[in-house]
C-alpha atoms as a PDB file:
ATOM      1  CA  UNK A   1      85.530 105.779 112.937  1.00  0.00           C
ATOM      2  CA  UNK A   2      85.401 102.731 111.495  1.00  0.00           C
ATOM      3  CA  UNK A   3      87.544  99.554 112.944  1.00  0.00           C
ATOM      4  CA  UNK A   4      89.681  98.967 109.968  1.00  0.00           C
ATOM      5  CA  UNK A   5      90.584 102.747 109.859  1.00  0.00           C
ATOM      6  CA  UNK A   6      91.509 103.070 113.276  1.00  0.00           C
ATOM      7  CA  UNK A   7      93.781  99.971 113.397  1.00  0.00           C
ATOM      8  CA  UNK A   8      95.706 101.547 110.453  1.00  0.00           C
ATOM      9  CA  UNK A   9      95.992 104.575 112.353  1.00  0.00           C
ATOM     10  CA  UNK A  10      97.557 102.977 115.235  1.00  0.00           C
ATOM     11  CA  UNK A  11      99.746 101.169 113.245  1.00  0.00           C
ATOM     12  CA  UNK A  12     101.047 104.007 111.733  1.00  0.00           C
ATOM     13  CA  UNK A  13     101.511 105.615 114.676  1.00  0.00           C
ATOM     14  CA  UNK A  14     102.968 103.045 116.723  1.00  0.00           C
ATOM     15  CA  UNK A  15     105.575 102.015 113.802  1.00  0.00           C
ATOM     16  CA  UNK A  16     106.468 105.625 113.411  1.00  0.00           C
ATOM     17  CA  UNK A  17     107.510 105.934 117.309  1.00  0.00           C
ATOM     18  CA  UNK A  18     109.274 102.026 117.637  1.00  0.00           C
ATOM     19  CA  UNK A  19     111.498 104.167 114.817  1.00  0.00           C
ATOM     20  CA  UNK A  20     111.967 107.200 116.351  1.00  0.00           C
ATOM     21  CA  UNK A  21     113.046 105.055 119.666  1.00  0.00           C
ATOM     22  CA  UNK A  22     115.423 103.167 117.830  1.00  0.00           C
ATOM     23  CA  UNK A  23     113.509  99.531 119.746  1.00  0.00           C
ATOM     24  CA  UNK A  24     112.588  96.332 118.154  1.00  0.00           C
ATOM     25  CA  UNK A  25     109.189  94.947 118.402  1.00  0.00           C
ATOM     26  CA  UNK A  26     110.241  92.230 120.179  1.00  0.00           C
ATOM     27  CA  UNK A  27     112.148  94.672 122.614  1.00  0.00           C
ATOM     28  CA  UNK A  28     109.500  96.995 123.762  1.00  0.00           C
ATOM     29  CA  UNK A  29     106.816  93.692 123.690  1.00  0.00           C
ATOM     30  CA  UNK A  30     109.058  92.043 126.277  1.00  0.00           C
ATOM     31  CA  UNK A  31     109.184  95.698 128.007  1.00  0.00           C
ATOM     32  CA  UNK A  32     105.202  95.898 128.512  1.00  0.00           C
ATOM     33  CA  UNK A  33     104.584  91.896 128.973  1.00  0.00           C
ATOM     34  CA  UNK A  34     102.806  91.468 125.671  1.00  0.00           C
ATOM     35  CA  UNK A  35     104.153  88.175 123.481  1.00  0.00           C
ATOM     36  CA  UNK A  36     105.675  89.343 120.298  1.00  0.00           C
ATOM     37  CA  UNK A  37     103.374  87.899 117.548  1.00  0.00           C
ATOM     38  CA  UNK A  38     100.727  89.865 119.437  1.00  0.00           C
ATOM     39  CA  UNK A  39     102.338  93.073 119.190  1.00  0.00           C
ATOM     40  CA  UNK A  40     103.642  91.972 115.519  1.00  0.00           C
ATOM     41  CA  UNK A  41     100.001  92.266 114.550  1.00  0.00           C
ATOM     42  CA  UNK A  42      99.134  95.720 116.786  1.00  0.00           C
ATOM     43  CA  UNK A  43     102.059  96.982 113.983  1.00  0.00           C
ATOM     44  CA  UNK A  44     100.447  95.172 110.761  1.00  0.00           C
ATOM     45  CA  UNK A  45      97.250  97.164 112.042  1.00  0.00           C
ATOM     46  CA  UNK A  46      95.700  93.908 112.475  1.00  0.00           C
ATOM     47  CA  UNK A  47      94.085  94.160 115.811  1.00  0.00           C
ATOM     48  CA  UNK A  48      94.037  96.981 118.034  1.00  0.00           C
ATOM     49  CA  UNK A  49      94.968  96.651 122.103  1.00  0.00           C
ATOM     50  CA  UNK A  50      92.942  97.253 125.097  1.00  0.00           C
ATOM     51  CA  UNK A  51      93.080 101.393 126.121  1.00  0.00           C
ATOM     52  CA  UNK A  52      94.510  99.603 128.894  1.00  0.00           C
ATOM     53  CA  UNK A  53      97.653  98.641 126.930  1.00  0.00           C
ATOM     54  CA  UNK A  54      97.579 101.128 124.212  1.00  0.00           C
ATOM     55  CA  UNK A  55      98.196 103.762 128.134  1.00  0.00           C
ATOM     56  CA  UNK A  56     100.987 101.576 128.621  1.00  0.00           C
ATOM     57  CA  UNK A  57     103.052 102.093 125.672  1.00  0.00           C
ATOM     58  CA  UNK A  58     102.419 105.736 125.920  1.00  0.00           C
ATOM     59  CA  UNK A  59     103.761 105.620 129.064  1.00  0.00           C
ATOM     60  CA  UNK A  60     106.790 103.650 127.471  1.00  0.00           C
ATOM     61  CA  UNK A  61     107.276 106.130 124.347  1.00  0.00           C
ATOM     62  CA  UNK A  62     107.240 109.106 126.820  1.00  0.00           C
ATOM     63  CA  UNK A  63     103.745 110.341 124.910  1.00  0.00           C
ATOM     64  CA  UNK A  64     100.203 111.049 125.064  1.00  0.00           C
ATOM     65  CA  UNK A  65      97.864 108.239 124.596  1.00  0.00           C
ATOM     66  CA  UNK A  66      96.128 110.579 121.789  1.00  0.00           C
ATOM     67  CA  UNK A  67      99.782 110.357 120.008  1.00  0.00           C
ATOM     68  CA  UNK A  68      98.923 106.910 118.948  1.00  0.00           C
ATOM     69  CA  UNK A  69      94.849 106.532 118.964  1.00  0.00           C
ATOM     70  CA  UNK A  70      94.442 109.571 116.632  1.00  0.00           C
ATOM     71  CA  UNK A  71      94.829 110.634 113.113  1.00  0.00           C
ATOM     72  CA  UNK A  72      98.482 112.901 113.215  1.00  0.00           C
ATOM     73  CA  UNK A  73     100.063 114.676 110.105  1.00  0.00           C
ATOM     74  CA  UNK A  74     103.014 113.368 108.995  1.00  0.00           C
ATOM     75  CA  UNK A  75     104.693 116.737 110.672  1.00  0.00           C
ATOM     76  CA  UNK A  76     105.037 118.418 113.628  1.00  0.00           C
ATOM     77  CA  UNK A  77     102.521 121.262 114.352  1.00  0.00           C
ATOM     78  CA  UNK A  78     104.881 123.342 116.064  1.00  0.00           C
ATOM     79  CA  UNK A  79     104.887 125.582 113.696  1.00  0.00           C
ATOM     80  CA  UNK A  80     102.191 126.406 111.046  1.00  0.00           C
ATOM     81  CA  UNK A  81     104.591 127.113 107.988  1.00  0.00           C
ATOM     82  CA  UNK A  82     106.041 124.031 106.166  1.00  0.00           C
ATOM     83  CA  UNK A  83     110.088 123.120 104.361  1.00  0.00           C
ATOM     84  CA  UNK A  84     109.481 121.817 101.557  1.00  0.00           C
ATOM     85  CA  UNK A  85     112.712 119.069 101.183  1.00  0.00           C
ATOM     86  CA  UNK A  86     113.507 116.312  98.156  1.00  0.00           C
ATOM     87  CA  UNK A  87     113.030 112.622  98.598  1.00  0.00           C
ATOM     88  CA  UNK A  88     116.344 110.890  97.066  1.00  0.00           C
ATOM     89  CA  UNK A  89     115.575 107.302  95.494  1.00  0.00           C
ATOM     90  CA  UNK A  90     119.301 106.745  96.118  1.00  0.00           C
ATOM     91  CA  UNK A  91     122.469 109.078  97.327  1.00  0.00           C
ATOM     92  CA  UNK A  92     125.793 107.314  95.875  1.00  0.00           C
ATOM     93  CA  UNK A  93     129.429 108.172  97.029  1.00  0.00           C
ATOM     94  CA  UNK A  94     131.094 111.539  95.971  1.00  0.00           C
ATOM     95  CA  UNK A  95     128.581 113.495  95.396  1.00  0.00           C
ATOM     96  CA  UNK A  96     127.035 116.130  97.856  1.00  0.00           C
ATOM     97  CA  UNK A  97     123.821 115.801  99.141  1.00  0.00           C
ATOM     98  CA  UNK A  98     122.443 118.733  97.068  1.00  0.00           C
ATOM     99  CA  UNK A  99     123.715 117.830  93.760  1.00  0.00           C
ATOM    100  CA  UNK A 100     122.088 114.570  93.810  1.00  0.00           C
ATOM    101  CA  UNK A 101     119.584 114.464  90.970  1.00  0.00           C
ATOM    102  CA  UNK A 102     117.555 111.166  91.889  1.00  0.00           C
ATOM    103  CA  UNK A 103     115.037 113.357  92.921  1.00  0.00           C
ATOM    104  CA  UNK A 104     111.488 111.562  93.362  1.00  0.00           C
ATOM    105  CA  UNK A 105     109.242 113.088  95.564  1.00  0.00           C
ATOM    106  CA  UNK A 106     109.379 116.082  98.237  1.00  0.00           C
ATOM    107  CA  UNK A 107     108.133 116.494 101.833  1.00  0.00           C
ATOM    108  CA  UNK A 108     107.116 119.046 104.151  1.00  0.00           C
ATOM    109  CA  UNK A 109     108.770 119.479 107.402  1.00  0.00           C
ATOM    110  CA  UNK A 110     108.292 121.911 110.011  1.00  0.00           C
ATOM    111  CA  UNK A 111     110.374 125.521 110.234  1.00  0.00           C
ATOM    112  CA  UNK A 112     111.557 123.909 113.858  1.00  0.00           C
ATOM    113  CA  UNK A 113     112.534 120.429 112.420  1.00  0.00           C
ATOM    114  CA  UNK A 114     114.602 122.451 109.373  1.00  0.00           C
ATOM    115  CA  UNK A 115     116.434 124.600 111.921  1.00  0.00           C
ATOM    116  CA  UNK A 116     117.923 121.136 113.200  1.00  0.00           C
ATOM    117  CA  UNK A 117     120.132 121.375 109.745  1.00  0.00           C
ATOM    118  CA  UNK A 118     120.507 120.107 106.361  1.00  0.00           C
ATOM    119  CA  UNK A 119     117.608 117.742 105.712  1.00  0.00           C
ATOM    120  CA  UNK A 120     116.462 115.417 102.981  1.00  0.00           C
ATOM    121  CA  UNK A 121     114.304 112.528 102.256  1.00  0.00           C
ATOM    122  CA  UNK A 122     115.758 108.743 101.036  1.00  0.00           C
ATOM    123  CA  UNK A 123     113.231 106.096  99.958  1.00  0.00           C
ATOM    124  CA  UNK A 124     113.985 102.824 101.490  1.00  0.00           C
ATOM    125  CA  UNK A 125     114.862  99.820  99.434  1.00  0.00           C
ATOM    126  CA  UNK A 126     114.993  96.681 100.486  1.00  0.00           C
ATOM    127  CA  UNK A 127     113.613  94.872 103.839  1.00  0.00           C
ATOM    128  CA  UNK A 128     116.743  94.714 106.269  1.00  0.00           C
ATOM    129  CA  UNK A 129     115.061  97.170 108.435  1.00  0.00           C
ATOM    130  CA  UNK A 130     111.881  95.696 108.562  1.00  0.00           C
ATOM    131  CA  UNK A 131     109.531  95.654 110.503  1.00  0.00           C
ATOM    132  CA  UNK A 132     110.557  98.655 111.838  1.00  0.00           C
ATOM    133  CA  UNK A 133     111.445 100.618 108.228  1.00  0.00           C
ATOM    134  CA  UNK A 134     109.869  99.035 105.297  1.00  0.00           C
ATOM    135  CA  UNK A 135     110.331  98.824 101.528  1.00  0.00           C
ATOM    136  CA  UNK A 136     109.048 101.979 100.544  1.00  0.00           C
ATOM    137  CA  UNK A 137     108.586 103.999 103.253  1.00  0.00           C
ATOM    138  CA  UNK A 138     110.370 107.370 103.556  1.00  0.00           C
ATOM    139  CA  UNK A 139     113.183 108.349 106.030  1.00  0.00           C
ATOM    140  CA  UNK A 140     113.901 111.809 107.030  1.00  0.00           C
ATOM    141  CA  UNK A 141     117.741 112.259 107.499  1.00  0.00           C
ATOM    142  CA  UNK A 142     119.597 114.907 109.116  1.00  0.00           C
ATOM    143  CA  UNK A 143     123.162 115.433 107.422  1.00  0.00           C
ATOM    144  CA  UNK A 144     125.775 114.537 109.902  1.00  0.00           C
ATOM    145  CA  UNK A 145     129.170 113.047 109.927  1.00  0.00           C
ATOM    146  CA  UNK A 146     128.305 111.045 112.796  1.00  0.00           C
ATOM    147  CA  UNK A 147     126.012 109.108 115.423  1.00  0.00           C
ATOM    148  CA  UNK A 148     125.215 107.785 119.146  1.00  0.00           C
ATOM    149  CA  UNK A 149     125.390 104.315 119.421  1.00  0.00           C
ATOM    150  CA  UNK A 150     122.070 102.679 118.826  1.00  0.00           C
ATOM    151  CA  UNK A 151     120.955 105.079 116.491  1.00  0.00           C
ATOM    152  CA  UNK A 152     119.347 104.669 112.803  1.00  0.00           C
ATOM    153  CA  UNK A 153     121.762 106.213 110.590  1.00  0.00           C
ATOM    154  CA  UNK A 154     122.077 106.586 106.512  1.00  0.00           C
ATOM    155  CA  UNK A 155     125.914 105.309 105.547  1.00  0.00           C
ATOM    156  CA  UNK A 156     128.085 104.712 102.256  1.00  0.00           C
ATOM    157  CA  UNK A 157     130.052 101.660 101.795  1.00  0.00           C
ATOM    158  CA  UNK A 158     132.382 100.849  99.931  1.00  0.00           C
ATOM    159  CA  UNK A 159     131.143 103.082  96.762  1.00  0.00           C
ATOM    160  CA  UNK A 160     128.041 101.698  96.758  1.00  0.00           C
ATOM    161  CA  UNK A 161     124.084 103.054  97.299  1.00  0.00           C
ATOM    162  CA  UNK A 162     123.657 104.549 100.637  1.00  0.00           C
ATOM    163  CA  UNK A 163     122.337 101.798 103.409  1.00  0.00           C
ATOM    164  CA  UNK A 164     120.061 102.403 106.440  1.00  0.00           C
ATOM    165  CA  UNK A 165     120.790 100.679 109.840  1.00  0.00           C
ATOM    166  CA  UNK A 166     121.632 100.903 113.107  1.00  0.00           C
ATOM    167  CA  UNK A 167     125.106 101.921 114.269  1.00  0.00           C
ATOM    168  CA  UNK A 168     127.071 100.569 117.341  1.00  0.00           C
ATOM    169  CA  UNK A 169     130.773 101.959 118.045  1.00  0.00           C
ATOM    170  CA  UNK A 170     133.406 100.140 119.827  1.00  0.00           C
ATOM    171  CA  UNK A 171     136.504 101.437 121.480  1.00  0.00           C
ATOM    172  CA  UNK A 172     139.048 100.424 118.526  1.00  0.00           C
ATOM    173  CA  UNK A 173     137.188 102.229 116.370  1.00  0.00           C
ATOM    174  CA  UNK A 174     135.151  99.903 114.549  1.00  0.00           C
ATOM    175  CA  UNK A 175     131.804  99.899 113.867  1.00  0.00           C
ATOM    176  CA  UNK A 176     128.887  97.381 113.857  1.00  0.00           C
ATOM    177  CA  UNK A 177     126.199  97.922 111.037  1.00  0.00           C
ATOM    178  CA  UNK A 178     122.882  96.024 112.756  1.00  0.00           C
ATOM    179  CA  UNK A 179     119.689  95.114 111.060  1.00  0.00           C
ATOM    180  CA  UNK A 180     116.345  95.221 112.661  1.00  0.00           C
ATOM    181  CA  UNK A 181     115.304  92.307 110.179  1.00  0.00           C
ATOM    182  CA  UNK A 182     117.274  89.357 111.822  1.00  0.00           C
ATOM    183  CA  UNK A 183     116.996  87.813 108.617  1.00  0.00           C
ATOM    184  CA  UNK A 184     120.072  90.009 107.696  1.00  0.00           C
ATOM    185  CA  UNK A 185     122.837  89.431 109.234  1.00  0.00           C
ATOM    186  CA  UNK A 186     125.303  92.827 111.472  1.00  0.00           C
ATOM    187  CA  UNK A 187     128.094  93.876 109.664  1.00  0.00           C
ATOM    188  CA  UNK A 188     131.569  94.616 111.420  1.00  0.00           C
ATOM    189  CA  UNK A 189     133.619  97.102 110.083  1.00  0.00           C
ATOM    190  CA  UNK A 190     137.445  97.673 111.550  1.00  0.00           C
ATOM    191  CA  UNK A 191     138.647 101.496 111.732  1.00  0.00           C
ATOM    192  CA  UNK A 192     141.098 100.095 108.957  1.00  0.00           C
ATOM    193  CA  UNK A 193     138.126  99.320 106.854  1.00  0.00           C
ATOM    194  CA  UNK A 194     136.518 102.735 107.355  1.00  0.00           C
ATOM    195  CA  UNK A 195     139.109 104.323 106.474  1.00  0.00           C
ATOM    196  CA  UNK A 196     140.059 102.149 102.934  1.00  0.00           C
ATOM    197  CA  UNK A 197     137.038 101.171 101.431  1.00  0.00           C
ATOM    198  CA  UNK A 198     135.446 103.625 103.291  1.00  0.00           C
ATOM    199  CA  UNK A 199     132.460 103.650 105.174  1.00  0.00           C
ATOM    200  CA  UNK A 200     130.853 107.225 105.628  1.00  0.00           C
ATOM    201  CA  UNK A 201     127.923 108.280 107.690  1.00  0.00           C
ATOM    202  CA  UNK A 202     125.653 110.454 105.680  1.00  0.00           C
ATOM    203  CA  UNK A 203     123.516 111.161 108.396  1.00  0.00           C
ATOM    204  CA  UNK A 204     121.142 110.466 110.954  1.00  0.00           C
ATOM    205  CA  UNK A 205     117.531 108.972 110.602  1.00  0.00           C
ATOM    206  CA  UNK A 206     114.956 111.762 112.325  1.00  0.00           C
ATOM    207  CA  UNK A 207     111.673 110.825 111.356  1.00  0.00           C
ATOM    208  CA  UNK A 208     109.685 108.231 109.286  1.00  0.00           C
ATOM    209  CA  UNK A 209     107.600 108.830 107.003  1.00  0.00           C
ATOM    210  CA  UNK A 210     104.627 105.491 105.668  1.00  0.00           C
ATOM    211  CA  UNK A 211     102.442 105.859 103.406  1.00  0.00           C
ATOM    212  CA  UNK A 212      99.369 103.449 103.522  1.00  0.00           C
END
């Protein structure tokens, strides 16, 4: 396989699990004694790192070495027979999930990932999730009305387009909205504030999906 292809692959691959773990770059970098800006360009698919290293992160993810060296589909291959689900280019406040009609695009998931519950697709706008979750790329959200701290969900505020970021709860009952892109600044919501303007968790962030 040729160089160029195989550092994409990796990069997809890598990106794809430093989502599903909810971690930084700079947090599982620091975790495996690599300095960021190298690691920044193992996700750019840039360079590739030693078998040596690439072992390591495995070992971090909780994954086969394979899971991040080879070509994977996009799904799960749990199960031979596919969901088909809708990609939303936006989900706005009041209306259900299934009578959105922003419909632009549809993937497959796997019979096991669809029994988890209502599913759909949102295509990310913007770059306050980057590097992570890019302009562009795909999410796969599970409809729920809540989330564990730390995790990547899909929320509504204030009326406007649905936003993608991580969520941290406090005892009070407010809420911190955090960015991966520290260009972007957290947002702290009171319970007060949930409640009047509101802010509503669509759901959680399962899987990403990057096209290349």
């Amino acid at each position: 396989m040729p160089d160029e292809e195989q550092k994409k692959i990796f990069a997809k691959n890598l990106n794809r699990y430093l989502s599903l773990s909810n971690k930084t770059q700079k947090e599982v970098a620091d975790a495996i004694g690599v300095i960021p800006s190298t690691f920044n360009t193992w996700c750019q698919g840039i360079a590739l790192p030693r078998m040596g290293k690439v072992q390591v992160l495995a070992d971090y993810f909780g994954i086969n070495k394979t899971d991040l060296i080879d070509e994977k589909s996009p799904i799960s291959i749990s199960s031979n027979k596919g969901i088909i689900i809708k990609v939303l280019g936006s989900v706005a406040a009041g209306i259900p999930i299934s009578a959105v009609e922003d419909i632009i695009d549809e993937e497959e998931v796997t019979e096991d990932m669809a029994r988890q519950g209502n599913l759909f697709g949102l295509r990310i706008k913007g770059h306050s999730m980057e590097p992570n979750i890019c302009d562009g790329d795909t999410v796969i959200v599970k409809e729920q009305p809540d989330a564990e701290n730390g995790e990547t969900v899909v929320v509504l505020i204030n009326g406007d387009e649905a936003t993608c970021k991580k969520i941290y709860k406090y005892e009070d009952g407010s809420i911190r909205l955090v960015p991966n892109n520290p260009a972007f600044s957290p947002k702290l919501y009171t319970l007060d504030e949930i409640s009047t303007l509101p802010v509503t968790i669509v759901g959680k962030v399962i899987e990403l999906r990057r096209k290349f």
